[in-house]
Structure formats: C-alpha cells, structure tokens
ModelCIF file with pLDDT and N, C-alpha, C, O atoms, coordinates in Angstrom:
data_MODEL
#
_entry.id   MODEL 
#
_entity.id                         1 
_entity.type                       polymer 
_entity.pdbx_number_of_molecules   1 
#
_entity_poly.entity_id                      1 
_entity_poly.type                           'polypeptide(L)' 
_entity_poly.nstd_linkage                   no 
_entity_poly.nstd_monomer                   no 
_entity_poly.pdbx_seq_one_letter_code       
;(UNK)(UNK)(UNK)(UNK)(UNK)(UNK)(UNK)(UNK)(UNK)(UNK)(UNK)(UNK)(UNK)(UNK)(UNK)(UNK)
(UNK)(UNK)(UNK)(UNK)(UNK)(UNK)(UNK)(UNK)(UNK)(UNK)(UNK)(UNK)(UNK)(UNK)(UNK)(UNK)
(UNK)(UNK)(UNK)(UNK)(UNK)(UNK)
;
_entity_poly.pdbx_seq_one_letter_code_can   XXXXXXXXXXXXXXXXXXXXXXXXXXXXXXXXXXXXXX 
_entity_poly.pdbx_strand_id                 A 
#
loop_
_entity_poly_seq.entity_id 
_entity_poly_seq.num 
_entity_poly_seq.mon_id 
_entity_poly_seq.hetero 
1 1  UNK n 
1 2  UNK n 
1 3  UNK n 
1 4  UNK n 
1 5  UNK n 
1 6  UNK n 
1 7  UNK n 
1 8  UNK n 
1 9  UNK n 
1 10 UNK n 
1 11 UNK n 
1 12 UNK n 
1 13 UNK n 
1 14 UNK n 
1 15 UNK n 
1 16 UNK n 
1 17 UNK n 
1 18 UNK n 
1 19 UNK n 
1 20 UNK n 
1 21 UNK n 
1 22 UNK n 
1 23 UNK n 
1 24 UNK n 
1 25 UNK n 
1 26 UNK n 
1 27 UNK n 
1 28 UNK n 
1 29 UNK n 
1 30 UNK n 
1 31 UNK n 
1 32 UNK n 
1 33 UNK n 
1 34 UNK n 
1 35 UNK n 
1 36 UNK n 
1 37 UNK n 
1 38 UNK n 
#
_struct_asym.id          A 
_struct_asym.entity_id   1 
#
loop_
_ma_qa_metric.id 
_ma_qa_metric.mode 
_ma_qa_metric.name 
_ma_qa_metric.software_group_id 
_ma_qa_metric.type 
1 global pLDDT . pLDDT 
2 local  pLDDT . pLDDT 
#
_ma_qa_metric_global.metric_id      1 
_ma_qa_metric_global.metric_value   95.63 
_ma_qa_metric_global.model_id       1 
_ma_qa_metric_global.ordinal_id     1 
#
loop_
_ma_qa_metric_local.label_asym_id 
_ma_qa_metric_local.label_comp_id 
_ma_qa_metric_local.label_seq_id 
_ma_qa_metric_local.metric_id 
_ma_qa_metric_local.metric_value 
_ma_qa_metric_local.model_id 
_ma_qa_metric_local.ordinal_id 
A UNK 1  2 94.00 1 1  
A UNK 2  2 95.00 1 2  
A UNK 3  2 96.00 1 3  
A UNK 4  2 97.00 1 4  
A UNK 5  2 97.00 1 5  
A UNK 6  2 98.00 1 6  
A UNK 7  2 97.00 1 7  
A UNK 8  2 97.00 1 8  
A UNK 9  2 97.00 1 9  
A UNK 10 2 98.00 1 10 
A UNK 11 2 97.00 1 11 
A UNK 12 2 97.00 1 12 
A UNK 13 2 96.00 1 13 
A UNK 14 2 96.00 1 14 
A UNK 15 2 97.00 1 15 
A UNK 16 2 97.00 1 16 
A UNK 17 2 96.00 1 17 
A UNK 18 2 95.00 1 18 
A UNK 19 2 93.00 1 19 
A UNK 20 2 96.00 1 20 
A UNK 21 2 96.00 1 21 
A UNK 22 2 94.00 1 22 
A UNK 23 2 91.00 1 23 
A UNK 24 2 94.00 1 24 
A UNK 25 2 95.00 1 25 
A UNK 26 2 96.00 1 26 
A UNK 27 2 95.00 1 27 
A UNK 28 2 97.00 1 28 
A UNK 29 2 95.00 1 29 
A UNK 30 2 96.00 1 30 
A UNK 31 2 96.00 1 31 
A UNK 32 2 96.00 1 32 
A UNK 33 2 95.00 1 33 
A UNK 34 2 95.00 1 34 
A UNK 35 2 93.00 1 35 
A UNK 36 2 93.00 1 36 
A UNK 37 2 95.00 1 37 
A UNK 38 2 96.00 1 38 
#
loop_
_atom_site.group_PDB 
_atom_site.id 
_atom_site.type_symbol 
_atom_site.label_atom_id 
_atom_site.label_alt_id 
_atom_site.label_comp_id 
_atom_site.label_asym_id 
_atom_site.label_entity_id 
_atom_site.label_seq_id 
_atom_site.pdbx_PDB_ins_code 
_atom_site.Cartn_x 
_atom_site.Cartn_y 
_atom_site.Cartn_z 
_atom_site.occupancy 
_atom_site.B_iso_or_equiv 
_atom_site.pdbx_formal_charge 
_atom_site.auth_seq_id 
_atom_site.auth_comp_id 
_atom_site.auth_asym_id 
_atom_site.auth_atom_id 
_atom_site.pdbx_PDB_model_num 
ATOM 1   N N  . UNK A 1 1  ? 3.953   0.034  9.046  1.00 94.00 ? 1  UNK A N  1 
ATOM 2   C CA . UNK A 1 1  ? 4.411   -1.312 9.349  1.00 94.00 ? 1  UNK A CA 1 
ATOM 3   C C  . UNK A 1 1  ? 3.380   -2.158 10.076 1.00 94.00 ? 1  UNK A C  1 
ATOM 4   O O  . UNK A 1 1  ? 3.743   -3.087 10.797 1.00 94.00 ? 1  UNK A O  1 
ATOM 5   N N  . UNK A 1 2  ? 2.084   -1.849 9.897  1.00 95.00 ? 2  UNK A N  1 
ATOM 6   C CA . UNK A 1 2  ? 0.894   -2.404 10.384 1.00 95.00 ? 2  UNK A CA 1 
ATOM 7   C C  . UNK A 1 2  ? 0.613   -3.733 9.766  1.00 95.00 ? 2  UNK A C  1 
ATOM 8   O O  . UNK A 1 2  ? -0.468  -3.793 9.179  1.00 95.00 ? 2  UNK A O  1 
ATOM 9   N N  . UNK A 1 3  ? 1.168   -4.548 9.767  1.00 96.00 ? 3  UNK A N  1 
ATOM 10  C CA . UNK A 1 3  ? 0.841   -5.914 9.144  1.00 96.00 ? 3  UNK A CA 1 
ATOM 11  C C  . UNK A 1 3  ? -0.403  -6.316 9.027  1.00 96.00 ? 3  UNK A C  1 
ATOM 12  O O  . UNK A 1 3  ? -1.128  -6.119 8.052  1.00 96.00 ? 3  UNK A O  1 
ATOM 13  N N  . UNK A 1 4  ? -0.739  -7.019 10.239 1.00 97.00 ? 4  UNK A N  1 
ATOM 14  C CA . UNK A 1 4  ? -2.167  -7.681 10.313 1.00 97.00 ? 4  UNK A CA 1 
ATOM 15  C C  . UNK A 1 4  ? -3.284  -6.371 9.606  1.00 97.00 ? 4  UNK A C  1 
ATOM 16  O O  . UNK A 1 4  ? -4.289  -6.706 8.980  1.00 97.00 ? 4  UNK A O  1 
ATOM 17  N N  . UNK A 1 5  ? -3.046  -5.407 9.750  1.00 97.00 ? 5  UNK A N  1 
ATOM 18  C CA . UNK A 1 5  ? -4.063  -3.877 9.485  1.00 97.00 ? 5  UNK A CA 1 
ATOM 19  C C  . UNK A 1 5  ? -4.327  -4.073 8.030  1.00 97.00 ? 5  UNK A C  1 
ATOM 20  O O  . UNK A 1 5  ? -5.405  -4.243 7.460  1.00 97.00 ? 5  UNK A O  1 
ATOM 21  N N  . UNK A 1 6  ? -2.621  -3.989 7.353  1.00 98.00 ? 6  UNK A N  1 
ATOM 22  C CA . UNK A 1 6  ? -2.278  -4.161 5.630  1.00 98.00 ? 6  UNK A CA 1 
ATOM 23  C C  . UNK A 1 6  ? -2.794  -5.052 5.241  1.00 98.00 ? 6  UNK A C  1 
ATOM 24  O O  . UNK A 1 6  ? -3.241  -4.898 4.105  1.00 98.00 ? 6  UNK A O  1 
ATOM 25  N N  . UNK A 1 7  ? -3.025  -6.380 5.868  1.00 97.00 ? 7  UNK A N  1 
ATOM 26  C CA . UNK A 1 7  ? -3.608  -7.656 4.975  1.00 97.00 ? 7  UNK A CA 1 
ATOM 27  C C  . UNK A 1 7  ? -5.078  -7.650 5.490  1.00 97.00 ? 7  UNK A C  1 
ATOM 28  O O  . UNK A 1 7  ? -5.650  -8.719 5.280  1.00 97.00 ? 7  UNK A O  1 
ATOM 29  N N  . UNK A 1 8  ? -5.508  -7.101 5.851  1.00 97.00 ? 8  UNK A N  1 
ATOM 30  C CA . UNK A 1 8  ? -7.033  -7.193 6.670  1.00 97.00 ? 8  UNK A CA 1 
ATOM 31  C C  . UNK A 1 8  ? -7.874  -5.919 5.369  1.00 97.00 ? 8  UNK A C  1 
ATOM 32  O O  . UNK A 1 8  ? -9.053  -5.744 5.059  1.00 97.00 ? 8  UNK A O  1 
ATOM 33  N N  . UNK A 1 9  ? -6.535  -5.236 4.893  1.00 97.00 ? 9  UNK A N  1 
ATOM 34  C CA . UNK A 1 9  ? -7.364  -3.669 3.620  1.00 97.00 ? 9  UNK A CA 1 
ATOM 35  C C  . UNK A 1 9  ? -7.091  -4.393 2.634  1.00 97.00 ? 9  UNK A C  1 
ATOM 36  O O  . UNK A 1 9  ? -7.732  -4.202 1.600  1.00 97.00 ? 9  UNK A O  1 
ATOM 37  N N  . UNK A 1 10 ? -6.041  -5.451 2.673  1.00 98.00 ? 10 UNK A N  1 
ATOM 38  C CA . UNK A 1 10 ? -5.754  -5.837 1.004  1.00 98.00 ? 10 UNK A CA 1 
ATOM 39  C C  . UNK A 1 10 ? -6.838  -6.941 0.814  1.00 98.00 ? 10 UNK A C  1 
ATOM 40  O O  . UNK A 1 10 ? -6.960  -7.231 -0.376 1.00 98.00 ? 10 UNK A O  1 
ATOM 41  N N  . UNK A 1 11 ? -7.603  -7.590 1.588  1.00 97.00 ? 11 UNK A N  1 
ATOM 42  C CA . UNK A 1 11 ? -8.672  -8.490 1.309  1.00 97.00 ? 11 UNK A CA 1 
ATOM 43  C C  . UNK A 1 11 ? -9.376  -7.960 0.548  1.00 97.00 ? 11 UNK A C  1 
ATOM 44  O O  . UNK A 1 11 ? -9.980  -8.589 -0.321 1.00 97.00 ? 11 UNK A O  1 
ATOM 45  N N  . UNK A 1 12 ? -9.478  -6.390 0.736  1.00 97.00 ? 12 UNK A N  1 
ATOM 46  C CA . UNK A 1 12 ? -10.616 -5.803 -0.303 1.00 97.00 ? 12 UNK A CA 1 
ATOM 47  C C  . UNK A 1 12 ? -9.899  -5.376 -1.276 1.00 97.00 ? 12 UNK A C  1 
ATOM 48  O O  . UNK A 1 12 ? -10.541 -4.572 -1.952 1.00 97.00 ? 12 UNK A O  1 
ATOM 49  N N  . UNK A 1 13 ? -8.783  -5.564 -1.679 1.00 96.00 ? 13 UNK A N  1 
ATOM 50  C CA . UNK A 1 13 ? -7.979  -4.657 -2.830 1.00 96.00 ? 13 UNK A CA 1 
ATOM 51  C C  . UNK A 1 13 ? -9.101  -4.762 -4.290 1.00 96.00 ? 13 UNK A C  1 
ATOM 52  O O  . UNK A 1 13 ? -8.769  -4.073 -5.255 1.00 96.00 ? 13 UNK A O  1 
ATOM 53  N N  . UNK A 1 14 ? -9.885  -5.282 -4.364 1.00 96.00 ? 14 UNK A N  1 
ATOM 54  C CA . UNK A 1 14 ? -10.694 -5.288 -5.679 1.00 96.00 ? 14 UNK A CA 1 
ATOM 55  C C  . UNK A 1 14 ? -11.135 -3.667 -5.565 1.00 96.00 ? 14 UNK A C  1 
ATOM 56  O O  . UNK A 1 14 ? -10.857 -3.080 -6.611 1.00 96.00 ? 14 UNK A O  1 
ATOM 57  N N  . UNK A 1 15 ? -11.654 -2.940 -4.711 1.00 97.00 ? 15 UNK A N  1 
ATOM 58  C CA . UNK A 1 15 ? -11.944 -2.001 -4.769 1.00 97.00 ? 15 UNK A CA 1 
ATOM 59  C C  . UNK A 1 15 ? -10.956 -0.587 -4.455 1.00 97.00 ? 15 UNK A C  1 
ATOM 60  O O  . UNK A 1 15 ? -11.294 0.583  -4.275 1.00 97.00 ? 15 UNK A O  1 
ATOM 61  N N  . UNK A 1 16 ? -9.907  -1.089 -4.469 1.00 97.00 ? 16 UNK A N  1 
ATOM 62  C CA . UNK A 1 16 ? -8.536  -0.322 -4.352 1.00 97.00 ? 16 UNK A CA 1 
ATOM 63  C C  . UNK A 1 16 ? -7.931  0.297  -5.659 1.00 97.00 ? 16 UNK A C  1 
ATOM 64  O O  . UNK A 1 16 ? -7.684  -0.287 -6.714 1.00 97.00 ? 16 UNK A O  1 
ATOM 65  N N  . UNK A 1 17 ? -7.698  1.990  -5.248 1.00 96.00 ? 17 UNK A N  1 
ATOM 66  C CA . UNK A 1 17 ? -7.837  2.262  -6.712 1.00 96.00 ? 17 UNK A CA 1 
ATOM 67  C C  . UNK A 1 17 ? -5.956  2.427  -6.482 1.00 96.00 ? 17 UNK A C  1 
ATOM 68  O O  . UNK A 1 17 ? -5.534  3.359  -5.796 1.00 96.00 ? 17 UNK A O  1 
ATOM 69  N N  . UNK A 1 18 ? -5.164  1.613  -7.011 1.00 95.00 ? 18 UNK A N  1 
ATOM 70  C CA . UNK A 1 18 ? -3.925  0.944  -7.426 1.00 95.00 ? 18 UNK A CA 1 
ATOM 71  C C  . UNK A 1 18 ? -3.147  2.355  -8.142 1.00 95.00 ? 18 UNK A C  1 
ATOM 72  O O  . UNK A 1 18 ? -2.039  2.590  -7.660 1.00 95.00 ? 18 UNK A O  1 
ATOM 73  N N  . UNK A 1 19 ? -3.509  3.083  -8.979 1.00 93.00 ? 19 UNK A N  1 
ATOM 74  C CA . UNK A 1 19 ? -3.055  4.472  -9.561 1.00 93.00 ? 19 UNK A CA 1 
ATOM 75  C C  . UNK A 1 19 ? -2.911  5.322  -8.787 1.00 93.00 ? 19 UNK A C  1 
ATOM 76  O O  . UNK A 1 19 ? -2.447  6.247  -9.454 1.00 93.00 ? 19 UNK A O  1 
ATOM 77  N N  . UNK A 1 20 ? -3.040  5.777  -7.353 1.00 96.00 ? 20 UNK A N  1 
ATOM 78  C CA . UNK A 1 20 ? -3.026  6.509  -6.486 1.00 96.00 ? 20 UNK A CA 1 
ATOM 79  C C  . UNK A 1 20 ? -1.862  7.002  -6.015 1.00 96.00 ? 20 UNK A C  1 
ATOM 80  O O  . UNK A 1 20 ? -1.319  6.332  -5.137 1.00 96.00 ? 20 UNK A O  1 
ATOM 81  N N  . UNK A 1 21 ? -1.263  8.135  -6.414 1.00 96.00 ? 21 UNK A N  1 
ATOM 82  C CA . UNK A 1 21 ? -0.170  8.655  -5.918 1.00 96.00 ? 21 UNK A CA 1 
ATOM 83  C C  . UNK A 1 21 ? -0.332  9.808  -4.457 1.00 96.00 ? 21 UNK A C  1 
ATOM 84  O O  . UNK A 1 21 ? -1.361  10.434 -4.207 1.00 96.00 ? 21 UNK A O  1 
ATOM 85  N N  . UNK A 1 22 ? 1.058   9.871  -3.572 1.00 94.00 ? 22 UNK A N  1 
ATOM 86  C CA . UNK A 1 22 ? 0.975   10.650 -2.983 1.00 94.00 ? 22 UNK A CA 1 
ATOM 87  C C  . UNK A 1 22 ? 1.425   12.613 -3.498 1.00 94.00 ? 22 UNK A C  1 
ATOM 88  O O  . UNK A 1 22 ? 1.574   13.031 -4.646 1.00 94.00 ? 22 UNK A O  1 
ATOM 89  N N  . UNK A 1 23 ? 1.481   13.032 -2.818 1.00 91.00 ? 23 UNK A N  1 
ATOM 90  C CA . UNK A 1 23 ? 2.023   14.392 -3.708 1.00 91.00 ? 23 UNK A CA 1 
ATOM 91  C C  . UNK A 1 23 ? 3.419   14.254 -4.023 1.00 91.00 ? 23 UNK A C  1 
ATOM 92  O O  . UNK A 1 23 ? 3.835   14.791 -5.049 1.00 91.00 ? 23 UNK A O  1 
ATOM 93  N N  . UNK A 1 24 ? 4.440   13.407 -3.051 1.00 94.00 ? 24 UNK A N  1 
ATOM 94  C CA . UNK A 1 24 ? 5.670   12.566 -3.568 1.00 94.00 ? 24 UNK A CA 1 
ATOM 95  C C  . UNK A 1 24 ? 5.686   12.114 -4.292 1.00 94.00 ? 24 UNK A C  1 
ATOM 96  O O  . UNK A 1 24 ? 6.895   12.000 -4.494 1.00 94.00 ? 24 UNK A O  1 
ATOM 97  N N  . UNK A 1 25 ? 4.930   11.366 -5.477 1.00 95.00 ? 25 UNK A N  1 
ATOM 98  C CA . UNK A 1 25 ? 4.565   10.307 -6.718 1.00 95.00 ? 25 UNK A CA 1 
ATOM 99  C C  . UNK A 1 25 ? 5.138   9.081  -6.028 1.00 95.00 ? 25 UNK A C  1 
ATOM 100 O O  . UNK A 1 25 ? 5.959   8.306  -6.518 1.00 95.00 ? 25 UNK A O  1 
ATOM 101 N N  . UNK A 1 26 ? 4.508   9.007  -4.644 1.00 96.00 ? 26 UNK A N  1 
ATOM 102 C CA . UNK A 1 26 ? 5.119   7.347  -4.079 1.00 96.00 ? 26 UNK A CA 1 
ATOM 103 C C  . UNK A 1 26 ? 3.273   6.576  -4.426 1.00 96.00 ? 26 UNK A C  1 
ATOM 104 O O  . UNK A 1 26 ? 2.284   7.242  -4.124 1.00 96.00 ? 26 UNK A O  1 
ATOM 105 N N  . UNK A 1 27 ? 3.146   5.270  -5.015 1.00 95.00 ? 27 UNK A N  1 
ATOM 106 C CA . UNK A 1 27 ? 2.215   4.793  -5.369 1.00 95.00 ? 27 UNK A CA 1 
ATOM 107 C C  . UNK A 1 27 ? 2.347   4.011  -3.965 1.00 95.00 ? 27 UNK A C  1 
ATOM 108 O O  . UNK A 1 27 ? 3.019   4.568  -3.097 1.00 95.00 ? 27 UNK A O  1 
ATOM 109 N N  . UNK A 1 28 ? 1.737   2.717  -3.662 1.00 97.00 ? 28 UNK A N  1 
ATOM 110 C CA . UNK A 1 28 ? 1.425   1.924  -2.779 1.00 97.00 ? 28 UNK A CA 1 
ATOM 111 C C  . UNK A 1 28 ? 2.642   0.982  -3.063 1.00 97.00 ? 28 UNK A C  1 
ATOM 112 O O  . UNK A 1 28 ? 3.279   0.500  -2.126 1.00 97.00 ? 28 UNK A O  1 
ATOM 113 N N  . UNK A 1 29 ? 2.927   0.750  -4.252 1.00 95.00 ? 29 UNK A N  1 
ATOM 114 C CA . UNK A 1 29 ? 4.491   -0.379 -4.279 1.00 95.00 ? 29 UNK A CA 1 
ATOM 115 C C  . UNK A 1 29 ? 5.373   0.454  -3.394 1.00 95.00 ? 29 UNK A C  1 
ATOM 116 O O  . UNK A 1 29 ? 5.760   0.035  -2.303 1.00 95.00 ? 29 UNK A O  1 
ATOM 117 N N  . UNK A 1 30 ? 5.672   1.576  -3.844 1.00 96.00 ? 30 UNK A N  1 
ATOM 118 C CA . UNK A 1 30 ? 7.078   2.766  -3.370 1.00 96.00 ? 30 UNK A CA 1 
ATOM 119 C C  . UNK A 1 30 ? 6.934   2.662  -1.834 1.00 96.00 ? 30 UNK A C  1 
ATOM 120 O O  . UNK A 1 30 ? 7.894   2.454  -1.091 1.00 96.00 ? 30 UNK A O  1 
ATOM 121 N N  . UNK A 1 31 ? 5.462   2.849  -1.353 1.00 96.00 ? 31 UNK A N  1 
ATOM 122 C CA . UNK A 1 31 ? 5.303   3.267  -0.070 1.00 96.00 ? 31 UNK A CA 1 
ATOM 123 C C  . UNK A 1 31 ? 5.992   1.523  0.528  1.00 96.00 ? 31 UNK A C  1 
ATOM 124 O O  . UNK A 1 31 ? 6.881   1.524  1.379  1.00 96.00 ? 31 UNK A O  1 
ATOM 125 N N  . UNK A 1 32 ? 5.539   0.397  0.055  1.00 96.00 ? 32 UNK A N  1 
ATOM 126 C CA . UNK A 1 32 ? 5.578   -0.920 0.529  1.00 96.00 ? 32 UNK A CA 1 
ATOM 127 C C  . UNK A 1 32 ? 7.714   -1.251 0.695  1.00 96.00 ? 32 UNK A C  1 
ATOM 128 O O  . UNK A 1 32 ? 8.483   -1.851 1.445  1.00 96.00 ? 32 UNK A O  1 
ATOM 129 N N  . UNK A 1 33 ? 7.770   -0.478 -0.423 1.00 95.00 ? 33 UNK A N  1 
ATOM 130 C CA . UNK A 1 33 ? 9.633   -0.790 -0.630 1.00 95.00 ? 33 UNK A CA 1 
ATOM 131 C C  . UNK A 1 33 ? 10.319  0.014  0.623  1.00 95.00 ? 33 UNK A C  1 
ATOM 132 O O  . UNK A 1 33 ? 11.350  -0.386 1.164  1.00 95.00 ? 33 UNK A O  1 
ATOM 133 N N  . UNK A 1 34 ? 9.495   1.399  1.079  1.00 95.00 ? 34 UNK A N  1 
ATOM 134 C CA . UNK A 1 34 ? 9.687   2.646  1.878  1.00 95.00 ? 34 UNK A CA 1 
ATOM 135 C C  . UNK A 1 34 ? 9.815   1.625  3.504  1.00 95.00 ? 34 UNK A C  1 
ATOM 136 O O  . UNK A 1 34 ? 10.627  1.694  4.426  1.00 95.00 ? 34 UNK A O  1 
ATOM 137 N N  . UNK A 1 35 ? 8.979   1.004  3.345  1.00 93.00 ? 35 UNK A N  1 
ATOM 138 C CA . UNK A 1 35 ? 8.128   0.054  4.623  1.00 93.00 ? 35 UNK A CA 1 
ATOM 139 C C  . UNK A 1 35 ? 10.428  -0.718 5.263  1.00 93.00 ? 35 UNK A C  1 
ATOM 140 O O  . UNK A 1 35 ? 10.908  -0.452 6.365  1.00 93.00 ? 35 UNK A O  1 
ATOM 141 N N  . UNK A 1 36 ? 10.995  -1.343 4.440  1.00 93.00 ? 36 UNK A N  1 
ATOM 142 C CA . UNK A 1 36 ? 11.805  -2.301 4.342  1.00 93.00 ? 36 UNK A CA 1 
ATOM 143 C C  . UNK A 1 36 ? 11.074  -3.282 5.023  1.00 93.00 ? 36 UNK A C  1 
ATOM 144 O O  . UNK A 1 36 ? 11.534  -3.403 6.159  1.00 93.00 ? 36 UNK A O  1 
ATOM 145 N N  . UNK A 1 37 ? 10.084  -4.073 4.804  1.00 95.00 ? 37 UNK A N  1 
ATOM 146 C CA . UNK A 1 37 ? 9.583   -4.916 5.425  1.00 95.00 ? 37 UNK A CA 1 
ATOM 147 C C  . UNK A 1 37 ? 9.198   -6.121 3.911  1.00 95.00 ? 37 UNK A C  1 
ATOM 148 O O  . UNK A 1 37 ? 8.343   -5.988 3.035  1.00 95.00 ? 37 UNK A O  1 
ATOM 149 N N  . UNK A 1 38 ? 10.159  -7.165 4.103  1.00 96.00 ? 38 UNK A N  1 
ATOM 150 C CA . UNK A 1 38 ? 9.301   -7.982 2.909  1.00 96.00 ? 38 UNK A CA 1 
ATOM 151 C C  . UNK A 1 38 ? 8.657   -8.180 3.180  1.00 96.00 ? 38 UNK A C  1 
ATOM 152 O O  . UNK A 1 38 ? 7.856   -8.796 2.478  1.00 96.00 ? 38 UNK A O  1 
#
C-alpha cells in the first residue's frame, strides 16, 4: 500500500516485465485488486 513508492516504480514501467507471476499466479493487476486500494 506504498503509494508514492508504486508511482515513483511505475514511471519506469517501460522496463517492467508485466508477465510476471508470483508462485500464487497473482500478476501485478491481482496483487493491485489484493491492495483494495483504487
């Protein structure tokens, strides 16, 4: 729930590899829905 942290890594999302699962098959959307934070 690191806000300012999350938008300070997503500046670089060009180099973010987006396919990345955990051993859960939670991707970065799942983890973001996990968050309840719109």
């Amino acid at each position: 729930g690191v806000r300012n942290i999350l938008r300070e890594i997503l500046k670089e999302a060009h180099a973010l590899d987006f396919s990345h699962k955990n051993s859960d098959g939670h991707d970065l959307m799942m983890v973001g829905m996990l968050s309840r934070s719109q």
